[in-house]
N, C-alpha and C. Protein backbone atom coordinates (compact mmCIF):
# COMPACT_ATOMS: atom_id res chain seq x y z
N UNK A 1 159.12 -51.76 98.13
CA UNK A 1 157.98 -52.58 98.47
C UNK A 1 156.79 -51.69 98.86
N UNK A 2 157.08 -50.75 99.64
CA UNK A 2 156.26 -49.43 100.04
C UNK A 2 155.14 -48.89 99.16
N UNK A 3 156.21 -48.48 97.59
CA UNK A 3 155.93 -47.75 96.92
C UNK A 3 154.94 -48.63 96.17
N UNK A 4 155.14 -49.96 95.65
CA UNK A 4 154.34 -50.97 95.19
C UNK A 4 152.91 -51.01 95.68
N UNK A 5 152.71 -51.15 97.28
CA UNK A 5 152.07 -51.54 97.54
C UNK A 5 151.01 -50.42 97.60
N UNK A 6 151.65 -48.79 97.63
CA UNK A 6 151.14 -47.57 97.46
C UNK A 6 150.29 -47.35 96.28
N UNK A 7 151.10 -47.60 95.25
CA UNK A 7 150.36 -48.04 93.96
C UNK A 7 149.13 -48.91 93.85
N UNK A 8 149.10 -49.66 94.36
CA UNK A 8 148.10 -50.85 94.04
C UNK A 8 146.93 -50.62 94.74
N UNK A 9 147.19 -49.78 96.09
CA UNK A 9 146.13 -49.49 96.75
C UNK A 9 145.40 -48.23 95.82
N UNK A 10 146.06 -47.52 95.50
CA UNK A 10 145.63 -46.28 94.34
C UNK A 10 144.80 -46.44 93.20
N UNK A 11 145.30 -47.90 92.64
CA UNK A 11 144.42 -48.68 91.58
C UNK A 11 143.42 -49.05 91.90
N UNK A 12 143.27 -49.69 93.04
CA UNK A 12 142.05 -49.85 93.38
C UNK A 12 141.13 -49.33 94.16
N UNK A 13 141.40 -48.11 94.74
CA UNK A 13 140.32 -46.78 95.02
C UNK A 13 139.75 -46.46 93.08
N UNK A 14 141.04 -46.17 92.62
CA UNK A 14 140.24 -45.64 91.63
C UNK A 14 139.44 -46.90 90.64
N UNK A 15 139.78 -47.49 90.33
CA UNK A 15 139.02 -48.90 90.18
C UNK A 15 137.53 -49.03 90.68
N UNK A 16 137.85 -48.81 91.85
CA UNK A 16 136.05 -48.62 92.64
C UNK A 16 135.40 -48.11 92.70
N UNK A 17 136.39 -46.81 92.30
CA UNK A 17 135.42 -45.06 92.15
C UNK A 17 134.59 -45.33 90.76
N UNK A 18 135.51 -46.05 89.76
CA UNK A 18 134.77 -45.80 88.06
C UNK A 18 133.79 -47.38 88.26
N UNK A 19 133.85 -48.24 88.95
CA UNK A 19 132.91 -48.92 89.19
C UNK A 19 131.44 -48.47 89.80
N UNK A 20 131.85 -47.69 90.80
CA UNK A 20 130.74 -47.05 91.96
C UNK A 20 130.18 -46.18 90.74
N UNK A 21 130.80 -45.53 89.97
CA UNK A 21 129.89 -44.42 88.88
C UNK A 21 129.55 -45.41 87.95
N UNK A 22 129.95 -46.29 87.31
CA UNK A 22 129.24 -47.22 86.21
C UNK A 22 127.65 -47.73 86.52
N UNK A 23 127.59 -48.10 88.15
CA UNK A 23 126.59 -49.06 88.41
C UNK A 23 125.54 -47.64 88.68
N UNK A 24 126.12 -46.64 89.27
CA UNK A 24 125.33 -45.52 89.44
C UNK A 24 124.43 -45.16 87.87
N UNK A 25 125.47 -44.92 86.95
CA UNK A 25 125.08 -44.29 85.60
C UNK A 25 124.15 -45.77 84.91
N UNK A 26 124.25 -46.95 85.27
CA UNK A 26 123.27 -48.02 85.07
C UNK A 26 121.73 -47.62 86.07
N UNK A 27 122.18 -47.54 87.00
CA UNK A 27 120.40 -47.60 88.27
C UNK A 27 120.28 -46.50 87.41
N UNK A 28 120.62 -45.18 87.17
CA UNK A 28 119.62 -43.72 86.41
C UNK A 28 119.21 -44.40 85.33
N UNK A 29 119.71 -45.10 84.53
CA UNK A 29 119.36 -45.49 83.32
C UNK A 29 118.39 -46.41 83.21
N UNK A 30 118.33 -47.55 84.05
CA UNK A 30 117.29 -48.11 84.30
C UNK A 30 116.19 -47.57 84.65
N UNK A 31 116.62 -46.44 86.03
CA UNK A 31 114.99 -45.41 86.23
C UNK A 31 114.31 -44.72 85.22
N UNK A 32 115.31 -44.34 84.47
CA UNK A 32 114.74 -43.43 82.96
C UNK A 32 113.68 -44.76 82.52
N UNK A 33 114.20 -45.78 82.18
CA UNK A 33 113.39 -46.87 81.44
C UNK A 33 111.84 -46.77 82.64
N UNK A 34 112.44 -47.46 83.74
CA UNK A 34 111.28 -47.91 84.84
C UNK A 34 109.99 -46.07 84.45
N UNK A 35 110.58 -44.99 84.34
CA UNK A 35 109.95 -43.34 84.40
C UNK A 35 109.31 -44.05 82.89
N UNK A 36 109.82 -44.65 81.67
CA UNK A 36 109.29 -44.11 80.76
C UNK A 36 107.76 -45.34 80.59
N UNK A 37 108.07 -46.49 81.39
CA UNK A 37 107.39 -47.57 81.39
C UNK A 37 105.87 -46.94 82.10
N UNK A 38 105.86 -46.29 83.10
CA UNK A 38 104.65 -45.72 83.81
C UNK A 38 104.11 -44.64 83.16
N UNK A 39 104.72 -43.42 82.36
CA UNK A 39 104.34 -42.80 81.84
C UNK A 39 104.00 -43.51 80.58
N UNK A 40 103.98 -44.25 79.84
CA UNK A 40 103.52 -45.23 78.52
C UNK A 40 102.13 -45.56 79.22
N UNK A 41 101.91 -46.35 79.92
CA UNK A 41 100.91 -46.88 80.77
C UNK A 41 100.24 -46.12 81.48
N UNK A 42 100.25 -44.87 81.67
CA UNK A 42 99.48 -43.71 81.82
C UNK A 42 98.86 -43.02 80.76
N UNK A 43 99.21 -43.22 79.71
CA UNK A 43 98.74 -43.11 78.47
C UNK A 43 99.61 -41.30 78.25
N UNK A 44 100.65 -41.18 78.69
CA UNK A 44 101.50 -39.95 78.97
C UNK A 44 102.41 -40.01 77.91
N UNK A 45 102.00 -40.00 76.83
CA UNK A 45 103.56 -40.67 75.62
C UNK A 45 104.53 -38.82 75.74
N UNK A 46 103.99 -37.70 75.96
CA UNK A 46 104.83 -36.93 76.04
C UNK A 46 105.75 -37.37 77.46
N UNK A 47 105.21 -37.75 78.50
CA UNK A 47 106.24 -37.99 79.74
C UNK A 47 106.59 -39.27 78.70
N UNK A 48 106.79 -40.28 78.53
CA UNK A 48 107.75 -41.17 78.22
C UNK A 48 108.71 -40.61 77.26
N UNK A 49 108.24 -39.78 76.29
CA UNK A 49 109.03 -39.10 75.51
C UNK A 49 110.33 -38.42 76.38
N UNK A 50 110.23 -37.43 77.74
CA UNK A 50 111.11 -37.71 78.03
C UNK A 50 112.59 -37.70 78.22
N UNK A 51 112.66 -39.79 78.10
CA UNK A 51 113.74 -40.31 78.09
C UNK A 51 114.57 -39.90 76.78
N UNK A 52 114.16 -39.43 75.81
CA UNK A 52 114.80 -39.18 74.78
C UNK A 52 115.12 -37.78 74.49
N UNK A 53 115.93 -37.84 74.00
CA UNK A 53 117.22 -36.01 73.27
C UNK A 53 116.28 -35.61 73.12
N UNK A 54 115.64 -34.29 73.19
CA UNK A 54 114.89 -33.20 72.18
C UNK A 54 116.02 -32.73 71.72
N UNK A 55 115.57 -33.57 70.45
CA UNK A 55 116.80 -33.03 69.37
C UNK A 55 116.38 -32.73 67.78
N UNK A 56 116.61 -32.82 66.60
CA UNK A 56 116.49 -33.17 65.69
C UNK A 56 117.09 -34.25 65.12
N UNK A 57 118.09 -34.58 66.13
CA UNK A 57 119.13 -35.17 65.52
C UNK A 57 118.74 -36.50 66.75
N UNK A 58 117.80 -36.70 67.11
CA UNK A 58 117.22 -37.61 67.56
C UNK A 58 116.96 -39.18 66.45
N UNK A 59 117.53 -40.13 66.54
CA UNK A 59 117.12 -41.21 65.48
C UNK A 59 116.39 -42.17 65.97
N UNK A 60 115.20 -42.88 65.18
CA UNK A 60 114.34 -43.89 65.89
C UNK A 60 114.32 -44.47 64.82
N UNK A 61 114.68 -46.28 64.87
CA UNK A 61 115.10 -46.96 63.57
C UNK A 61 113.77 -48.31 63.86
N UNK A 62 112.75 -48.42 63.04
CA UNK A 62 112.25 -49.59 63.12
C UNK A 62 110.97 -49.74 61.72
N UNK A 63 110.79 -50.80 61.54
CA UNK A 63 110.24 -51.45 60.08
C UNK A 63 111.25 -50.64 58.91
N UNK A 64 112.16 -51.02 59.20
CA UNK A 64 113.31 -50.65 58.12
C UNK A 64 113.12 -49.34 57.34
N UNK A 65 112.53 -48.54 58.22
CA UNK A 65 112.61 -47.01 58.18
C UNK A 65 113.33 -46.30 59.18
N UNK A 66 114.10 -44.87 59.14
CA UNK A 66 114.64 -44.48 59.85
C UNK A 66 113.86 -43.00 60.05
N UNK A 67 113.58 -42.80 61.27
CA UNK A 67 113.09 -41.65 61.20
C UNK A 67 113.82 -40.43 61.84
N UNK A 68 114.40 -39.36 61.81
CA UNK A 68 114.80 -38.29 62.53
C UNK A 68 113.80 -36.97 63.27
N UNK A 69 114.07 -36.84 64.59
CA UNK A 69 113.93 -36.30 65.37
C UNK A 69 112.51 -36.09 66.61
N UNK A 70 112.80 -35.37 68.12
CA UNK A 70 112.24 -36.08 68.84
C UNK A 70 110.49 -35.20 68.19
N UNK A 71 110.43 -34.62 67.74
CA UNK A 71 108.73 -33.69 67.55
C UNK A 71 108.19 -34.77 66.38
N UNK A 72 108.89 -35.37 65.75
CA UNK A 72 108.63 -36.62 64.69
C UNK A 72 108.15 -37.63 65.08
N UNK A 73 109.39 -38.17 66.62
CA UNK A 73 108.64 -39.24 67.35
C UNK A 73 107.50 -39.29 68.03
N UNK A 74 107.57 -38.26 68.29
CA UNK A 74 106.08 -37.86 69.35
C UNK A 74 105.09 -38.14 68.67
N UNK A 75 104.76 -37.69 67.53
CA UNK A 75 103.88 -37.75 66.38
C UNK A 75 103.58 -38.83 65.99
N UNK A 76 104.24 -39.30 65.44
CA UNK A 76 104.20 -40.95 65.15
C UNK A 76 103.79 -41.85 66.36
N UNK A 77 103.84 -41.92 67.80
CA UNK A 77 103.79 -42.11 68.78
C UNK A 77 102.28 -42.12 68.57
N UNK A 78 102.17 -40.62 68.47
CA UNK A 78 100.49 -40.27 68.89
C UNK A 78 99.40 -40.91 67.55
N UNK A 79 99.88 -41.07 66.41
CA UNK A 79 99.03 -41.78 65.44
C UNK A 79 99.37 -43.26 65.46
N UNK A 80 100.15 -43.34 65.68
CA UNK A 80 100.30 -45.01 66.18
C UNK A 80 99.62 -45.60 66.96
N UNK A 81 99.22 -45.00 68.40
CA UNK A 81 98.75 -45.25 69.63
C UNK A 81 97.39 -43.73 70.18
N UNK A 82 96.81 -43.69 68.89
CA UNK A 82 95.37 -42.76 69.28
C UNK A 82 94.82 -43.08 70.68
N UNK A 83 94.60 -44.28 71.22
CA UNK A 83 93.94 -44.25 72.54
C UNK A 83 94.24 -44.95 73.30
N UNK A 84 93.61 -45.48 74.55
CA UNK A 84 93.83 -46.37 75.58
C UNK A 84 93.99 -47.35 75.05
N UNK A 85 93.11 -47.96 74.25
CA UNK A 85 93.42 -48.99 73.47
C UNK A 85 94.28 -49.71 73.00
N UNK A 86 94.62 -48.84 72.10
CA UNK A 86 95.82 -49.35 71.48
C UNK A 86 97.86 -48.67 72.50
N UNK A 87 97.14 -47.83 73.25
CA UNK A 87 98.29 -47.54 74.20
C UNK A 87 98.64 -49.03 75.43
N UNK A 88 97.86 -49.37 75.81
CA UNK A 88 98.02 -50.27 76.97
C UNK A 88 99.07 -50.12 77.98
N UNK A 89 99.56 -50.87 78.04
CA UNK A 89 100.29 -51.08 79.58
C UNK A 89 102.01 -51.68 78.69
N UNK A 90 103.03 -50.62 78.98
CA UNK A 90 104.22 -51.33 78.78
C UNK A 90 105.07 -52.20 80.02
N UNK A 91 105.67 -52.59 79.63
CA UNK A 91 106.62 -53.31 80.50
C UNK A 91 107.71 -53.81 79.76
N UNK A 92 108.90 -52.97 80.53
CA UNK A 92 110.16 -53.69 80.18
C UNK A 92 111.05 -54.35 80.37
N UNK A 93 111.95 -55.72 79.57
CA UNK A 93 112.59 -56.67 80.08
C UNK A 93 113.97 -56.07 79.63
N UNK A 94 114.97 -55.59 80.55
CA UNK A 94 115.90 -55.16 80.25
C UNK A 94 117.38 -56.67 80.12
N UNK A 95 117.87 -56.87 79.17
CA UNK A 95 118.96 -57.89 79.04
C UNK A 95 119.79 -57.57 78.92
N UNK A 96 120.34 -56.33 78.89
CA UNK A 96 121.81 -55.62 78.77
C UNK A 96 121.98 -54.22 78.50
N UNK A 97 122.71 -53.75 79.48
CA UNK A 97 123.36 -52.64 79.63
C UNK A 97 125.00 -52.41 79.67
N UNK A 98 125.10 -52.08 78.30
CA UNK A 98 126.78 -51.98 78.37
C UNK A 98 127.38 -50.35 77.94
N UNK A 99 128.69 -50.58 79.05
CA UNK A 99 129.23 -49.15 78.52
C UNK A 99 130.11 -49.07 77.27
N UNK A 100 129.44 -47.92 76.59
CA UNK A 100 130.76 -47.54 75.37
C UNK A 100 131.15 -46.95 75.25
N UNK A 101 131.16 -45.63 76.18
CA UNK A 101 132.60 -45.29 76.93
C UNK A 101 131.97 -44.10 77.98
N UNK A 102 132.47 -43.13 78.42
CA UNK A 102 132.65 -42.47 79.68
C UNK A 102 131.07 -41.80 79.09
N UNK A 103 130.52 -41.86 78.51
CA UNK A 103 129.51 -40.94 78.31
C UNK A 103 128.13 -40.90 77.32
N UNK A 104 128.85 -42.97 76.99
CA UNK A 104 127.05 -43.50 76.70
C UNK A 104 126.76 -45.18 76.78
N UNK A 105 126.23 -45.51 76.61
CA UNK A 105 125.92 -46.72 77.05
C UNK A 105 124.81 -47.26 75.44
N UNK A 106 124.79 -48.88 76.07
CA UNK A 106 123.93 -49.17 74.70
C UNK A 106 122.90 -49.93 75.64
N UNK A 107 121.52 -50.34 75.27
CA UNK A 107 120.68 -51.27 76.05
C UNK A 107 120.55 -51.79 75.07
N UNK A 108 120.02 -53.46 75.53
CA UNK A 108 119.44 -54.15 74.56
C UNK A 108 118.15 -55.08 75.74
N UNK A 109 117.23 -54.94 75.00
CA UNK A 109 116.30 -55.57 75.88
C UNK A 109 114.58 -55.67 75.20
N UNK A 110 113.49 -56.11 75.40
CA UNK A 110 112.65 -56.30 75.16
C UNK A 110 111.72 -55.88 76.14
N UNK A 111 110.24 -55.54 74.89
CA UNK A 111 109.35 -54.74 75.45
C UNK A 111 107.77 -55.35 75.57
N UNK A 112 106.79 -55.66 76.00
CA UNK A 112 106.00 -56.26 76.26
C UNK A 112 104.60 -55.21 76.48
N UNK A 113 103.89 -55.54 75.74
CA UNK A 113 102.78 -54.68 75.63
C UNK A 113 101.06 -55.00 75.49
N UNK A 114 100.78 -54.91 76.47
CA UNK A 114 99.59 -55.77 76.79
C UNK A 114 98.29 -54.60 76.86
N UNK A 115 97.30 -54.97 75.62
CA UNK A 115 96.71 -53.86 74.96
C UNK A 115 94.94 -54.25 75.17
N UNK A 116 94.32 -53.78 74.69
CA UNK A 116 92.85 -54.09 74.27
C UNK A 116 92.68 -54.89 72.92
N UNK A 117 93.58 -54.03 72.02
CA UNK A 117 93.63 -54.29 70.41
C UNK A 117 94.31 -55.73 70.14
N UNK A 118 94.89 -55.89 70.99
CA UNK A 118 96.01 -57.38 70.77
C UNK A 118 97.41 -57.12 71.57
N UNK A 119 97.99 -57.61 72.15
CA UNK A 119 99.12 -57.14 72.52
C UNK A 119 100.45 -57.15 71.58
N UNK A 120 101.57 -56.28 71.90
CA UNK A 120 102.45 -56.34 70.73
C UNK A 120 103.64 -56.55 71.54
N UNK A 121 104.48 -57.40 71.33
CA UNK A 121 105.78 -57.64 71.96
C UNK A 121 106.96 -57.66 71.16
N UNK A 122 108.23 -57.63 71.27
CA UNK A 122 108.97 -57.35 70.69
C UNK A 122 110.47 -56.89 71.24
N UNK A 123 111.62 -56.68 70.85
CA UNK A 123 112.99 -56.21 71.12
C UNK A 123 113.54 -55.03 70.80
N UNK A 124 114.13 -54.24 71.45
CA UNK A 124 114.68 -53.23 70.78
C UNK A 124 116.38 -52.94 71.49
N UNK A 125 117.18 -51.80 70.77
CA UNK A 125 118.27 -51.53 71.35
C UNK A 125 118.47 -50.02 71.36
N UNK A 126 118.69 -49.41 72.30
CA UNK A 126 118.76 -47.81 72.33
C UNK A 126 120.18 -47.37 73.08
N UNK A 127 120.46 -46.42 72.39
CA UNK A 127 121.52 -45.57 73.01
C UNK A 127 121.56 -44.78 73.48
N UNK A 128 121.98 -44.30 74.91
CA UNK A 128 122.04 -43.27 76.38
C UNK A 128 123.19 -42.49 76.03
N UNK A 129 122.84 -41.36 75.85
CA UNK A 129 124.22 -40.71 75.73
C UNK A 129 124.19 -39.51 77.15
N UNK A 130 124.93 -39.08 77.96
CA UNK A 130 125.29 -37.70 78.76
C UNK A 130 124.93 -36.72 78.59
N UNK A 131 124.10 -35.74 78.31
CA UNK A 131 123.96 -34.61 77.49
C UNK A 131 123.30 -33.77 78.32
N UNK A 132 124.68 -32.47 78.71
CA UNK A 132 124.50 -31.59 79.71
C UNK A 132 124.05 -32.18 81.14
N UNK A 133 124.52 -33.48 81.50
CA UNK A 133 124.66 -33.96 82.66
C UNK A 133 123.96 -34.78 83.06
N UNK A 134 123.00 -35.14 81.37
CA UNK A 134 121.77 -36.28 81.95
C UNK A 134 121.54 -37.01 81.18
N UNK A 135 121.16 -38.44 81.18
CA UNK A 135 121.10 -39.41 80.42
C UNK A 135 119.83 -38.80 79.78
N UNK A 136 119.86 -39.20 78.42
CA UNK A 136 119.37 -39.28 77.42
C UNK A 136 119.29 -40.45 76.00
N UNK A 137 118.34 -41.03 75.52
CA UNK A 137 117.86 -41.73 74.28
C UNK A 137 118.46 -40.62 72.82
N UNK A 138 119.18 -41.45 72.91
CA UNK A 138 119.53 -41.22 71.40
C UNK A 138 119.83 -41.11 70.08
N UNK A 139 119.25 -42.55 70.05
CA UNK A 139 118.67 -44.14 69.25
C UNK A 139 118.42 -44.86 69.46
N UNK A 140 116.74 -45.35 68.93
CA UNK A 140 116.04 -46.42 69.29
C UNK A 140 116.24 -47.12 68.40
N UNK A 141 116.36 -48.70 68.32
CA UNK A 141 116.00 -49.52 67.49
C UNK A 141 114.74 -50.55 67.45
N UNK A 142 114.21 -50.66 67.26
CA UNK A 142 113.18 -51.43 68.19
C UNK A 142 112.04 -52.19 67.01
N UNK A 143 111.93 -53.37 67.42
CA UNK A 143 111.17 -54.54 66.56
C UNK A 143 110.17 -55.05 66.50
């Protein structure tokens, strides 16, 4: 009965421990978002940049083009969004954060963008992966 009850208490330390790190590795992930939302709206697209791999192997998927890597995104970023103008003010509605396994996560959520030019709103889904000990973007999808 001892040994049972030894057990069960064991399950659920560790149970709480990989809970206590899930919700942890969610709040960083959210701050990355909340970091990349102020730097967008600062007109800082290299600080929002960021949240994402400097990689090559960086992917950003949207108008049914796929583009690779983060010196690509930046770029595109910066001719997309030449000025205040058309940069405005982001804000994000986050609707889900799920884990897919010990070392990335998926978001799905929507983005809201309130401009001079018109505002542009829309959904996207990106993937957080671990990399060398820190969350990182490592596919955007976004609509």
């Amino acid at each position: 009965m001892m040994k049972n009850k030894t057990i069960l208490l064991l399950l659920f330390f560790v149970s709480l421990g990989s809970l206590t790190a899930q919700n942890s590795d969610v709040e960083i992930i959210k701050e990355i978002l909340h970091n990349q939302e102020t730097a967008w709206s600062n007109q800082d697209l290299e600080g929002f940049m960021e949240g994402y791999w400097k990689s090559d192997e960086l992917t950003y998927y949207s108008g049914g083009k796929i583009t690779k890597g983060w010196q690509t995104t930046l770029d595109n970023y910066k001719k997309g969004y030449p000025s205040k103008a058309e940069i405005g003010t982001l804000n994000f509605k986050i609707d889900q954060v799920t884990k897919i396994n010990e070392e990335s996560y998926y978001v799905m959520g929507q983005y809201f963008l309130a401009r001079e030019v018109g505002d542009a709103n829309g959904t996207f889904m990106i993937i957080f992966k671990k990399i060398n000990g820190e969350w990182k973007i490592i596919a955007d999808s976004s609509c």
